[in-house]
Protein backbone atom coordinates (compact mmCIF):
# COMPACT_ATOMS: atom_id res chain seq x y z
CA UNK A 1 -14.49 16.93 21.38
CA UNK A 2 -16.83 19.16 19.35
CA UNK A 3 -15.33 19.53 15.82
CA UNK A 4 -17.02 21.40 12.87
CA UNK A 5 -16.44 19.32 9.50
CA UNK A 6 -17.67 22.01 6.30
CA UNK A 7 -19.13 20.18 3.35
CA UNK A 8 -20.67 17.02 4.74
CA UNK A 9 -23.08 16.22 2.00
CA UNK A 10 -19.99 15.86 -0.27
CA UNK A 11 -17.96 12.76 -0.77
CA UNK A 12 -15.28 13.17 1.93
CA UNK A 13 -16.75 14.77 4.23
CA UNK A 14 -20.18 12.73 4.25
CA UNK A 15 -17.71 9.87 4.96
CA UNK A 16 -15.43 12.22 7.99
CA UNK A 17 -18.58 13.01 9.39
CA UNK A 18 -19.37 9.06 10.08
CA UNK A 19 -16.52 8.18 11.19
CA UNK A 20 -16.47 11.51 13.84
CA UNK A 21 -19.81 10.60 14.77
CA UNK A 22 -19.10 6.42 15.42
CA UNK A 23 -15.89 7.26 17.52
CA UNK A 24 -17.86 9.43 19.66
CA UNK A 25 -16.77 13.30 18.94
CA UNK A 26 -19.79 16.02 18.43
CA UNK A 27 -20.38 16.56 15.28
CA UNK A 28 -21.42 19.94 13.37
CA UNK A 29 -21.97 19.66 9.71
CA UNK A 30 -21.94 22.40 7.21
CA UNK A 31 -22.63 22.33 3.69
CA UNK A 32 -24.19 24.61 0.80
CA UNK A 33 -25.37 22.07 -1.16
CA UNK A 34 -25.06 23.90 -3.82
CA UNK A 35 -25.56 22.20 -7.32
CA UNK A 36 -22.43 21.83 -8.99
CA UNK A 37 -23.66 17.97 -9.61
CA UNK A 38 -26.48 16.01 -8.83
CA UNK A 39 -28.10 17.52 -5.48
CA UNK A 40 -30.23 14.38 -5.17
CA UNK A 41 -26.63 12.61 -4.48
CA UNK A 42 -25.72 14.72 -1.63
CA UNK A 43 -28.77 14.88 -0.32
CA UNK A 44 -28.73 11.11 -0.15
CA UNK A 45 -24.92 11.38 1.45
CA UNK A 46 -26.61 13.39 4.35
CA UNK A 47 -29.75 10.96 4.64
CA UNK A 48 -26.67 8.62 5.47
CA UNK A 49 -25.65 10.62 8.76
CA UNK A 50 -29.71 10.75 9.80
CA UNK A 51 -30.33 14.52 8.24
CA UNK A 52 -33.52 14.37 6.36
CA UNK A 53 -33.28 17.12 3.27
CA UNK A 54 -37.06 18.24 3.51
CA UNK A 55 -36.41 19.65 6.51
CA UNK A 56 -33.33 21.81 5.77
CA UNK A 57 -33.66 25.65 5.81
CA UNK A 58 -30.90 27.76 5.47
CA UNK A 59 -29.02 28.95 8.19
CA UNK A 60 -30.89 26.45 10.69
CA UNK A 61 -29.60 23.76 12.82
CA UNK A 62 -31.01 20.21 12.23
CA UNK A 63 -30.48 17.60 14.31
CA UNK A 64 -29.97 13.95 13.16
CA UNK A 65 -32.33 11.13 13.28
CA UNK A 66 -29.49 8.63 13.62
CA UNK A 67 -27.18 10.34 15.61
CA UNK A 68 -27.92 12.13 18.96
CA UNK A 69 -24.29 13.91 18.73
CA UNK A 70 -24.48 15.24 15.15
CA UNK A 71 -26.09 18.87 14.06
CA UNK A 72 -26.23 20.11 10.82
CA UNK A 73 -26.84 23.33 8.98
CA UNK A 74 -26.87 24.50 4.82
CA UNK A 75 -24.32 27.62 5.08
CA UNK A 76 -22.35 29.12 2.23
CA UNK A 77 -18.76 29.96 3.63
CA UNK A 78 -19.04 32.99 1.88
CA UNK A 79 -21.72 34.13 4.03
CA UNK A 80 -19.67 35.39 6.89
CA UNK A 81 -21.70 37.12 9.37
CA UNK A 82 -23.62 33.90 9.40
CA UNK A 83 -19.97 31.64 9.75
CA UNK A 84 -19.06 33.84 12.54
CA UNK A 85 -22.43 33.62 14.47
CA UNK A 86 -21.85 29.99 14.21
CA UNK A 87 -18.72 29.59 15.81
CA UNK A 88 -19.58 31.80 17.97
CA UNK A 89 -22.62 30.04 19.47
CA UNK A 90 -21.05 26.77 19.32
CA UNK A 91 -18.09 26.59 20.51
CA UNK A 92 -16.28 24.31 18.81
CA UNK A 93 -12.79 22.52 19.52
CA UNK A 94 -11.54 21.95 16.31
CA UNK A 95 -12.47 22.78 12.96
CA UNK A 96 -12.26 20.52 9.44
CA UNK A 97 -12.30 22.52 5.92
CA UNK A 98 -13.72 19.85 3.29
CA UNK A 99 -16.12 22.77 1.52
CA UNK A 100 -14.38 23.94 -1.68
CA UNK A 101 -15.50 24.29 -5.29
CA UNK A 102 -13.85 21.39 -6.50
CA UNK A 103 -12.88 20.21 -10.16
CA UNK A 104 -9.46 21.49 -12.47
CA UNK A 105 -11.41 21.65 -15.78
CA UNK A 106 -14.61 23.13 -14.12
CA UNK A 107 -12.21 26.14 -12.76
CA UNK A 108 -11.40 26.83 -16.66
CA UNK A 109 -14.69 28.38 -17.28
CA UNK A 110 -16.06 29.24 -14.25
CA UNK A 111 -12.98 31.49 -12.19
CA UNK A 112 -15.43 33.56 -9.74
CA UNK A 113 -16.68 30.54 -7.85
CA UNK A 114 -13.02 29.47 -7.04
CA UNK A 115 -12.15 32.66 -6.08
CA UNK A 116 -15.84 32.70 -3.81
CA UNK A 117 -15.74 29.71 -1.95
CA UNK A 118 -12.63 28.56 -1.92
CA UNK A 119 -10.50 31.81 -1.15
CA UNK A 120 -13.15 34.07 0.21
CA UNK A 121 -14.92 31.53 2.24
CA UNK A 122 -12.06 29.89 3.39
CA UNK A 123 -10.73 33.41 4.55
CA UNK A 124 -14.15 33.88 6.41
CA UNK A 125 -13.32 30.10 7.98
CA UNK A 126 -9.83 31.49 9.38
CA UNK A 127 -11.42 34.37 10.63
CA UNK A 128 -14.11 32.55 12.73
CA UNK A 129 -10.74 30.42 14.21
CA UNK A 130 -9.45 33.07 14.87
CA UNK A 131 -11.22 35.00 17.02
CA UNK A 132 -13.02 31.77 19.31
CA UNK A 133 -9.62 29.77 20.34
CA UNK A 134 -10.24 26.85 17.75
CA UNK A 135 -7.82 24.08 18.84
CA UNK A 136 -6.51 22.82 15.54
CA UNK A 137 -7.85 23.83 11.45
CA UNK A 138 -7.33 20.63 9.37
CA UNK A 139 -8.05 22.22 6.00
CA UNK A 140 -8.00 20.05 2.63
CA UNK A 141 -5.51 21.14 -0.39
CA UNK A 142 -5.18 19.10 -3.47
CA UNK A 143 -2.19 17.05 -4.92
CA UNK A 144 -3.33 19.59 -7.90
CA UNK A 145 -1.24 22.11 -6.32
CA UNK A 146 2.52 20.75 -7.73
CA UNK A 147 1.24 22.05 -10.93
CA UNK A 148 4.32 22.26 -13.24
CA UNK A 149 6.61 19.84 -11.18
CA UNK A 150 7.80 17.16 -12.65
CA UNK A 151 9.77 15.64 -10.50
CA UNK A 152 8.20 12.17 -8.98
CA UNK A 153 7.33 11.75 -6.19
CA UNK A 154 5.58 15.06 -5.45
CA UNK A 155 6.88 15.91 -1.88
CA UNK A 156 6.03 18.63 0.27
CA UNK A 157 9.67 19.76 0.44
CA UNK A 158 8.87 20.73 -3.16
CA UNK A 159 8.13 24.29 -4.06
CA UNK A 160 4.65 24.49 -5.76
CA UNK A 161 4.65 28.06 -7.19
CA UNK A 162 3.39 27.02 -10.78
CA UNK A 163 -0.19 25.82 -10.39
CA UNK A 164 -2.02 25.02 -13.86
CA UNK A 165 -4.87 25.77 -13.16
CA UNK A 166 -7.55 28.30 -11.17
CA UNK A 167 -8.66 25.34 -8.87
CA UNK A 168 -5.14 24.26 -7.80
CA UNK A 169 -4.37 28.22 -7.79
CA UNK A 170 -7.03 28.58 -4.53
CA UNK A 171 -5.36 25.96 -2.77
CA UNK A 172 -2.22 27.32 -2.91
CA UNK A 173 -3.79 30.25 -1.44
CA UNK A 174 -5.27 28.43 0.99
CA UNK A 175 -1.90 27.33 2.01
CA UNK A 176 -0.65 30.56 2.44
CA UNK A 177 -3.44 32.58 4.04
CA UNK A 178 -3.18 29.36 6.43
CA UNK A 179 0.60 30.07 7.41
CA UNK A 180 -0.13 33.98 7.69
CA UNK A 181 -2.91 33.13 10.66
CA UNK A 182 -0.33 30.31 12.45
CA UNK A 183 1.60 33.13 12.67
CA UNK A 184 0.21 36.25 13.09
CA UNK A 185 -2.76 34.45 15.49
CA UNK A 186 -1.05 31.34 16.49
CA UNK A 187 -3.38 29.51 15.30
CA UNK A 188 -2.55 25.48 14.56
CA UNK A 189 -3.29 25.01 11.29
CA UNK A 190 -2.59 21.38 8.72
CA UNK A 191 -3.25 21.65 5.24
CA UNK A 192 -3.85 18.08 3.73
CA UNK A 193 -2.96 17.63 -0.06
CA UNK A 194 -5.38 15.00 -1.52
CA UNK A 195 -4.27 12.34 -4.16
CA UNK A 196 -7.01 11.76 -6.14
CA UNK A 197 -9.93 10.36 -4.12
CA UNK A 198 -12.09 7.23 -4.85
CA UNK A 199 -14.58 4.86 -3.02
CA UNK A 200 -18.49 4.59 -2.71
CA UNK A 201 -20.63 7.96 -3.01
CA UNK A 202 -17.95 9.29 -5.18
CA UNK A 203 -18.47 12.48 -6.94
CA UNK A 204 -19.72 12.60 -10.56
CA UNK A 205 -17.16 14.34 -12.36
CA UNK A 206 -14.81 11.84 -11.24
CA UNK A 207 -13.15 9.25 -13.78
CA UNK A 208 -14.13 6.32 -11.25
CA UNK A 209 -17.53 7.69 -11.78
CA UNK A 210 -17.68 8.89 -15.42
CA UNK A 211 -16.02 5.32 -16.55
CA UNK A 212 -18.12 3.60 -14.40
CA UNK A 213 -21.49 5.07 -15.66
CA UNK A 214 -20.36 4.79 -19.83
CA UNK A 215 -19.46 1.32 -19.74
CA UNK A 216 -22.47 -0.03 -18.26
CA UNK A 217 -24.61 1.98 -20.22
CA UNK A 218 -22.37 0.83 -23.70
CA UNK A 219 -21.11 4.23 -24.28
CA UNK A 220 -17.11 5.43 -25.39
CA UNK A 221 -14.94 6.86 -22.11
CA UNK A 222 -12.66 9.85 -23.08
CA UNK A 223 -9.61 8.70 -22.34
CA UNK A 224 -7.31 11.77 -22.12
CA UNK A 225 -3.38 11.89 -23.20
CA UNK A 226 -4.50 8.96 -25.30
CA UNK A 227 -4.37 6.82 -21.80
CA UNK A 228 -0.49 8.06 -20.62
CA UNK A 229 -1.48 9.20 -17.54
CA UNK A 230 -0.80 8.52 -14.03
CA UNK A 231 -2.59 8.88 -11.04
CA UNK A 232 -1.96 8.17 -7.75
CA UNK A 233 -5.50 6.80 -6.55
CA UNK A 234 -6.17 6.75 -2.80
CA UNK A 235 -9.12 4.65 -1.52
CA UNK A 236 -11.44 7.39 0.55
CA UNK A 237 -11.00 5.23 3.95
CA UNK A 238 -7.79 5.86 3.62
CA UNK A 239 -8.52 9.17 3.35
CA UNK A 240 -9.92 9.89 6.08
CA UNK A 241 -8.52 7.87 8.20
CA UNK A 242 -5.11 10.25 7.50
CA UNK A 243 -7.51 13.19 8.51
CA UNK A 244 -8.30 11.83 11.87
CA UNK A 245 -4.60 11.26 12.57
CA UNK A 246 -3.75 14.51 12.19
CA UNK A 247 -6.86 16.01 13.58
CA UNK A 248 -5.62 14.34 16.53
CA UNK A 249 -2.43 15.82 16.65
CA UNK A 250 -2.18 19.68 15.90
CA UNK A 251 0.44 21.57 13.94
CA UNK A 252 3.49 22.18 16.46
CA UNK A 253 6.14 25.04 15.65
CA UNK A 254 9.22 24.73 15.57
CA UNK A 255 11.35 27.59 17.53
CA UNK A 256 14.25 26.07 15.21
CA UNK A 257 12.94 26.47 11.80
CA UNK A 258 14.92 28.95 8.96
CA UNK A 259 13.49 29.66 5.25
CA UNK A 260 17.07 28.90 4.17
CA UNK A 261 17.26 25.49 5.92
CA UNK A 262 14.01 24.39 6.95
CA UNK A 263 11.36 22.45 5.18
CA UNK A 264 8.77 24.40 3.30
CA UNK A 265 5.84 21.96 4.93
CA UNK A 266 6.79 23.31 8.63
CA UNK A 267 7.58 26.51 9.87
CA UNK A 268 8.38 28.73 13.22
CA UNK A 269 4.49 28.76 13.66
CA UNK A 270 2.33 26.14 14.56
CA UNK A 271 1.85 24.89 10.45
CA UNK A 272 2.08 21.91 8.93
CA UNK A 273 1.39 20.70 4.79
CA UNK A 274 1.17 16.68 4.64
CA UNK A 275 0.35 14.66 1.13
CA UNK A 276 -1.94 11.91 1.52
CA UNK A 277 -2.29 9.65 -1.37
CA UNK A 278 -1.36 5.66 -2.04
CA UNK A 279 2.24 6.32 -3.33
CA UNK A 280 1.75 4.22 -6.14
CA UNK A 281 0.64 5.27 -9.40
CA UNK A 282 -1.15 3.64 -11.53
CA UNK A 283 -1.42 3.80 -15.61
CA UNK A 284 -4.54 5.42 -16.82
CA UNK A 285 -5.14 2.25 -18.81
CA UNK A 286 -4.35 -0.03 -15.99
CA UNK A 287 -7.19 1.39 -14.11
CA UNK A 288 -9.20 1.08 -16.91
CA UNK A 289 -8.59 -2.55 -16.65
CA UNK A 290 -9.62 -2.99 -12.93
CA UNK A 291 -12.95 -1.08 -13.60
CA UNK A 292 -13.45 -3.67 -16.74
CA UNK A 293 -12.67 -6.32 -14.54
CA UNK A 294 -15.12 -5.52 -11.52
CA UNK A 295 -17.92 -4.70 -14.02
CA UNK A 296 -17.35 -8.03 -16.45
CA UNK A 297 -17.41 -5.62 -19.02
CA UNK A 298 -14.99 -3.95 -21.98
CA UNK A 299 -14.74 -0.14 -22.46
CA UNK A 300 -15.19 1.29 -25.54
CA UNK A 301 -12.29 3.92 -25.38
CA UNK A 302 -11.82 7.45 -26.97
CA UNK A 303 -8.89 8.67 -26.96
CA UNK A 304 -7.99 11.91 -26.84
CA UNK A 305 -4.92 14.26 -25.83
CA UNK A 306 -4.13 16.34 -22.63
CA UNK A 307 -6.48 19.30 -21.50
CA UNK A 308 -5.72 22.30 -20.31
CA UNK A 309 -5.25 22.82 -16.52
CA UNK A 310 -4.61 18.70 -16.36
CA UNK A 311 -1.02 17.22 -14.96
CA UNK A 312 0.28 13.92 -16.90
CA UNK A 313 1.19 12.28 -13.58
CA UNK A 314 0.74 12.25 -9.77
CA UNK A 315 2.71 10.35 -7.01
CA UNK A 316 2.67 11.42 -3.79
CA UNK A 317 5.11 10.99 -1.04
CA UNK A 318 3.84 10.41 2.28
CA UNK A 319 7.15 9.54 4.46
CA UNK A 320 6.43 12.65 6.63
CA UNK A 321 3.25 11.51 7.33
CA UNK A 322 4.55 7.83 7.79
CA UNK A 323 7.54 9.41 9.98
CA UNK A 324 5.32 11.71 11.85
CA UNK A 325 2.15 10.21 12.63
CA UNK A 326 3.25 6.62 11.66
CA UNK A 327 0.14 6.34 9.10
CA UNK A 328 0.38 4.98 5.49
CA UNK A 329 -2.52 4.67 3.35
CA UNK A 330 -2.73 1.11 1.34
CA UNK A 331 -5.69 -0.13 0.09
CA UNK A 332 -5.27 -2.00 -2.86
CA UNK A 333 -6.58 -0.22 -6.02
CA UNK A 334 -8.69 -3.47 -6.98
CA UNK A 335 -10.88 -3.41 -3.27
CA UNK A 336 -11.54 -0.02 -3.61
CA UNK A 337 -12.97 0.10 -7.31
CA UNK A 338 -14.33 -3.32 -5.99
CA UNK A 339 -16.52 -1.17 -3.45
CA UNK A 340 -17.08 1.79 -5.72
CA UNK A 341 -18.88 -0.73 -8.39
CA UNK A 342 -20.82 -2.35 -5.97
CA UNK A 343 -22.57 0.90 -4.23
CA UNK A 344 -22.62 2.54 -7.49
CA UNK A 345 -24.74 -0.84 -8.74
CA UNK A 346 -26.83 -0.89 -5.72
CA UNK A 347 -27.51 2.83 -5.76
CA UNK A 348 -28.41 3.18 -9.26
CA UNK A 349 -29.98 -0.62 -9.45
CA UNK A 350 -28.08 -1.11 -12.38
C-alpha cells in the first residue's frame, strides 16, 4: 500500500509515519516545516524516520537513510500545482491529512494562516484525490470543533455549528468540504476528531510541554480557569493506532441514510466523522499532579481565568469507533506523562 501522510515532521504524523513504515506500507511524507515552533524539533522528528534536514530542498524527493520504503518532500499544501504534480507522479493508494496550522489561541491573532493551510490547502488535498482514484482520505479534525456544546460526552451525533474559535472554525470546514467530495466525487473520506494529544516529541505550545519545561526550570505555570478545566487527554499511541484502524477500513455509504433520521457522522456517501480521545477526563489540577509526580517536583501555579477561543471541558465518546472498528484507546494518563518526561529529559539533558 502506498499512502501519503502530510505533516510528518510534526508530532502525529512523525509518529504515523513510523508506524506505516515498520508494518511495511510505502511511505510518502510531506511537510512545510514551517516555523510556527521550534524548527530544530521537527527537524529532529524527521531525523527519526532517516530524513537528514541538510539535504532538504523544496519541492524534492528525499529518500530515507533508515527506511528503504519511505520518501519525503518539504511542500506547502497551499502550493497546488506542486500537490497535484505529486499525486500525480506517485500514485498513491491512500492519503492521510495531519498538515494543519494548529493551536486555538494562536488562530486569535493570526486568522489568514488558518484560512491558508488549513482550508485552502486542504481544498488543494481533495482536489489531488480527486482526480487520481485515491482509495480512502483519513483527514484529522479536532475535538475543538463542539465549540459551544455543553453537553458531556461530546459525540459525533452532536451538531457542532458553534465553533469558538478560527482554528476549530477550519475544521469544521474541513468536515464539510470533505462530505461535498464523498458525494459529488465518491470519494471515501474519514474525518478523525482529536482529543487532546500527548506523548514524547510533543509540540511546544502544548500544556504537557509548557508545564513540563516551567517546573523544571522553577518558573510559575498559567493555570487557566483558575485550574477548572477538563480535558480528555489521549496518549499519541493511541492515537495513531485509531488512525490505522480506520485507514484500514474506508468510509462506506449508506444507500439508507436520511438528514431527518440518520446520524450526522455518516451519510448516503461514502463519509464517516469518528472522535478519538481516552473518554475520561481529567481535572486540570489532577494532571498537574501526575506531571509533579513524574518530575519529583512542585509547580508553582498561576492562576488565571478562561481565554478566549478556549472550552472548559472535553470528553469524547468513542462507542462508534468501539462499535465499528472494535478499537478503544486506554493508556493510562500516568504512563503516558511517564514517557513524555522521560524523552523530554533525555532530549533536552535536563
Amino acid at each position: 500500500m502506498k499512502i501519503l501522510v502530510t505533516g510528518t515532521a510534526g508530532f502525529i504524523g512523525m509518529h504515523l509515519a513510523k508506524k506505516l513504515l515498520d508494518r511495511g506500507d510505502e511511505v510518502v511524507g510531506l511537510d512545510s516545516i514551517n516555523d510556527y515552533y521550534d524548527v530544530n524539533l521537527k527537524k529532529d522528528r524527521l531525523r527519526v524516520t532517516g530524513i537528514e534536514p541538510n539535504n532538504i530542498k523544496y519541492g524534492q524527493p528525499i529518500k530515507s537513510i533508515n527506511y528503504p520504503n519511505y520518501t519525503f518532500l518539504q511542500l506547502n499544501l497551499e502550493d497546488k500545482e506542486s500537490i497535484l504534480n505529486l499525486f500525480k507522479d506517485q500514485k498513491f493508494d491512500k492519503v492521510v491529512n495531519l498538515a494543519a496550522q494548529a493551536g486555538v489561541r494562536y488562530s486569535l491573532t493570526n486568522p489568514d494562516v488558518y484560512i491558508q493551510s488549513n482550508i485552502v490547502g486542504f481544498g488543494n488535498v481533495l482536489e489531488a484525490c480527486r482526480y487520481n482514484d485515491i482509495q480512502h482520505l483519513t483527514y484529522a479534525s479536532s475535538s475543538s470543533i463542539y465549540g459551544m456544546n455543553t453537553e458531556m460526552p461530546f459525540s459525533t451525533s452532536q451538531n457542532v455549528d458553534h465553533p469558538v474559535s478560527v482554528y476549530a472554525a477550519s475544521k469544521k470546514s474541513n468536515e464539510l468540504m470533505a462530505h461535498t467530495y464523498s458525494h459529488l466525487f465518491d470519494l471515501p473520506t474519514t474525518g478523525l476528531r482529536f482529543f487532546t494529544v500527548y506523548g514524547p516529541w510533543g509540540r511546544p505550545d502544548m500544556a504537557l510541554f509548557l508545564f513540563t519545561k516551567a517546573i523544571l526550570e522553577g518558573k510559575p505555570i498559567q493555570v487557566f480557569n483558575y485550574g477548572e478545566m477538563h480535558r480528555d487527554f489521549t496518549f499519541v499511541g493511541d492515537i495513531v493506532e485509531g488512525v490505522l484502524n480506520v485507514l484500514d477500513n474506508p468510509a462506506i455509504p449508506n444507500p439508507n441514510w436520511t438528514l431527518e433520521t440518520g446520524d450526522v457522522s455518516k451519510s448516503k456517501a461514502p463519509y464517516a466523522i469518528y472522535n478519538i480521545g481516552n473518554s475520561n477526563p481529567i481535572r486540570l489540577m489532577d494532571f498537574i499532579k501526575v506531571i509533579e509526580d513524574c518530575l519529583g517536583l512542585e509547580a508553582k501555579l498561576e492562576l488565571l481565568p478562561l481565554q478566549p477561543g478556549d472550552v472548559p471541558a472535553t470528553f469524547a465518546d468513542t462507542s462508534p469507533l468501539e462499535q465499528e472498528l472494535g478499537y478503544k484507546p486506554d493508556t493510562p494518563l500516568s504512563y503516558g506523562v511517564g514517557q513524555f518526561v522521560d524523552w523530554y529529559r533525555n532530549y533536552y539533558n535536563v
